[in-house]
Protein backbone atom coordinates (compact mmCIF):
# COMPACT_ATOMS: atom_id res chain seq x y z
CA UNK A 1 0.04 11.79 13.74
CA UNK A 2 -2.32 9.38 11.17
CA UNK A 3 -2.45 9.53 7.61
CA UNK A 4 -5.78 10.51 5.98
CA UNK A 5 -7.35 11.01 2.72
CA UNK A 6 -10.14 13.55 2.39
CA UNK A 7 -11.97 13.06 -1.04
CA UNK A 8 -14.25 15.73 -2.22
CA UNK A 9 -16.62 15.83 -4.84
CA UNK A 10 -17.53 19.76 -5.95
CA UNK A 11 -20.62 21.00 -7.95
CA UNK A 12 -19.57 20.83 -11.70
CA UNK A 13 -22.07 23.91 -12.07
CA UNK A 14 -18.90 26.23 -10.56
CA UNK A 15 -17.00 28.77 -12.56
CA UNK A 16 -12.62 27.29 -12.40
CA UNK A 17 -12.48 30.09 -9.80
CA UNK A 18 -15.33 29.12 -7.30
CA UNK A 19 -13.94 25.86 -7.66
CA UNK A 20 -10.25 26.49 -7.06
CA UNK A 21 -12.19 28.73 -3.78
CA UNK A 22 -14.06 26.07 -2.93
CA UNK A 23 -10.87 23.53 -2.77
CA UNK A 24 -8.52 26.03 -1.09
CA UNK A 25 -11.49 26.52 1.88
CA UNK A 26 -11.28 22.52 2.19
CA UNK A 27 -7.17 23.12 2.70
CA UNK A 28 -7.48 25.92 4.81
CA UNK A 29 -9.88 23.25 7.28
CA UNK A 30 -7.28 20.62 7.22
CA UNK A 31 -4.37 23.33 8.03
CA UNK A 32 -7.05 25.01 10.54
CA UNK A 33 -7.11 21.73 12.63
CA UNK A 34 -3.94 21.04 12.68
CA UNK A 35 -3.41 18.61 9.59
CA UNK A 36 -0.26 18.75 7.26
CA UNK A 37 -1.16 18.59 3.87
CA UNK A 38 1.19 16.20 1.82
CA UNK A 39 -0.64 15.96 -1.53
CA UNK A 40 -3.22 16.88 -3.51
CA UNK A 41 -4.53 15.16 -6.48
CA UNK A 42 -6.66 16.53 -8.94
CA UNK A 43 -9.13 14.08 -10.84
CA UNK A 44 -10.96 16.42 -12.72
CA UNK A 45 -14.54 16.24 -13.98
CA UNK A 46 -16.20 12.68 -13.94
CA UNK A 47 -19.73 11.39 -14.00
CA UNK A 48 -21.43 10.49 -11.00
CA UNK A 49 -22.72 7.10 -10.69
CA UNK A 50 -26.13 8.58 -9.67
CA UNK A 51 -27.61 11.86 -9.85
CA UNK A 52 -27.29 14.31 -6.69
CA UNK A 53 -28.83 17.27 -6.28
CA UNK A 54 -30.08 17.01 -10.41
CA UNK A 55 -26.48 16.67 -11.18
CA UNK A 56 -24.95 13.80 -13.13
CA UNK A 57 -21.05 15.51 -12.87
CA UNK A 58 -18.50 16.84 -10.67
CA UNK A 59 -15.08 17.36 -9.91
CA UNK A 60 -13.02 14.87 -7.98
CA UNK A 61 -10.22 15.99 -5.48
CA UNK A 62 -8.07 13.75 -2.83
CA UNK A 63 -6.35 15.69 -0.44
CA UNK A 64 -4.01 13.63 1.37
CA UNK A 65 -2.53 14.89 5.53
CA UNK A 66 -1.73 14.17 8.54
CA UNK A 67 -3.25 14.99 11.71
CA UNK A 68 -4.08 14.03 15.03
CA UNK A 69 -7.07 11.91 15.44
CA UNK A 70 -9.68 14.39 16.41
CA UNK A 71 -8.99 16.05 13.08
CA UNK A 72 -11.06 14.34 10.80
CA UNK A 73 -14.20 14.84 12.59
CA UNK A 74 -13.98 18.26 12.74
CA UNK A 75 -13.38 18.43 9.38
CA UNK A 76 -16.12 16.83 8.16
CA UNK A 77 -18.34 18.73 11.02
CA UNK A 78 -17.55 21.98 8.72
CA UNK A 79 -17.57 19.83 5.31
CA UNK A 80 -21.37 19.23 5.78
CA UNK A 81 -22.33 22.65 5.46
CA UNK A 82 -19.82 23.63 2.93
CA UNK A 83 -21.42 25.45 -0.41
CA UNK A 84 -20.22 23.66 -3.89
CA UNK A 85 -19.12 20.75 -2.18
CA UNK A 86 -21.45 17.76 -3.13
CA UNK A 87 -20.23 14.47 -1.20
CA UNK A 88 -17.01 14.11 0.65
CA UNK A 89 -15.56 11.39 2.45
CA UNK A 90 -12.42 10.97 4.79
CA UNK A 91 -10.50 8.16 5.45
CA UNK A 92 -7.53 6.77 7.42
CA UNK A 93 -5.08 5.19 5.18
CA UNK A 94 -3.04 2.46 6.25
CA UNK A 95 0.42 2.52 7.32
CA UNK A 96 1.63 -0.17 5.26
């Protein structure tokens, strides 16, 4: 199993519960496809360096797992379409 990092930015326009939804949906994905979840880190609200979607905010999450190597694009397959989530990004960290 790899190590990966999935960072999500969500729509700062959510209610703290359609947020905390919107983040447990993106755990539920990693735990779907078979990932172990070993951390999750909270960065709260930040500006964006550009505007998206006529927003200048969001909130910042990092979910760190592991998972077998088809994971991550299935993940992000289902990310794409997600509602309240504005950019995400996963990557492989290193095993140093």
């Amino acid at each position: 199993m790899k190590k990966y990092e999935l960072a999500v930015v969500v729509s700062a326009k959510l209610e703290d519960d359609e947020r905390a939804a919107v983040v447990d949906k993106c755990k539920a994905l990693v735990e779907r496809f078979g990932g172990n979840i070993t951390e999750v880190d909270e960065w709260g609200k930040k500006r964006l360096a550009y505007e998206i979607q006529k927003m200048k905010e969001g909130f910042y999450y990092f979910i760190k797992f592991e998972a077998e190597t088809t994971a991550p694009a299935e993940i992000e397959s289902r990310m794409r379409i997600m509602d309240g989530v504005i950019r995400y990004l996963c990557v492989k960290q290193d095993e140093a």
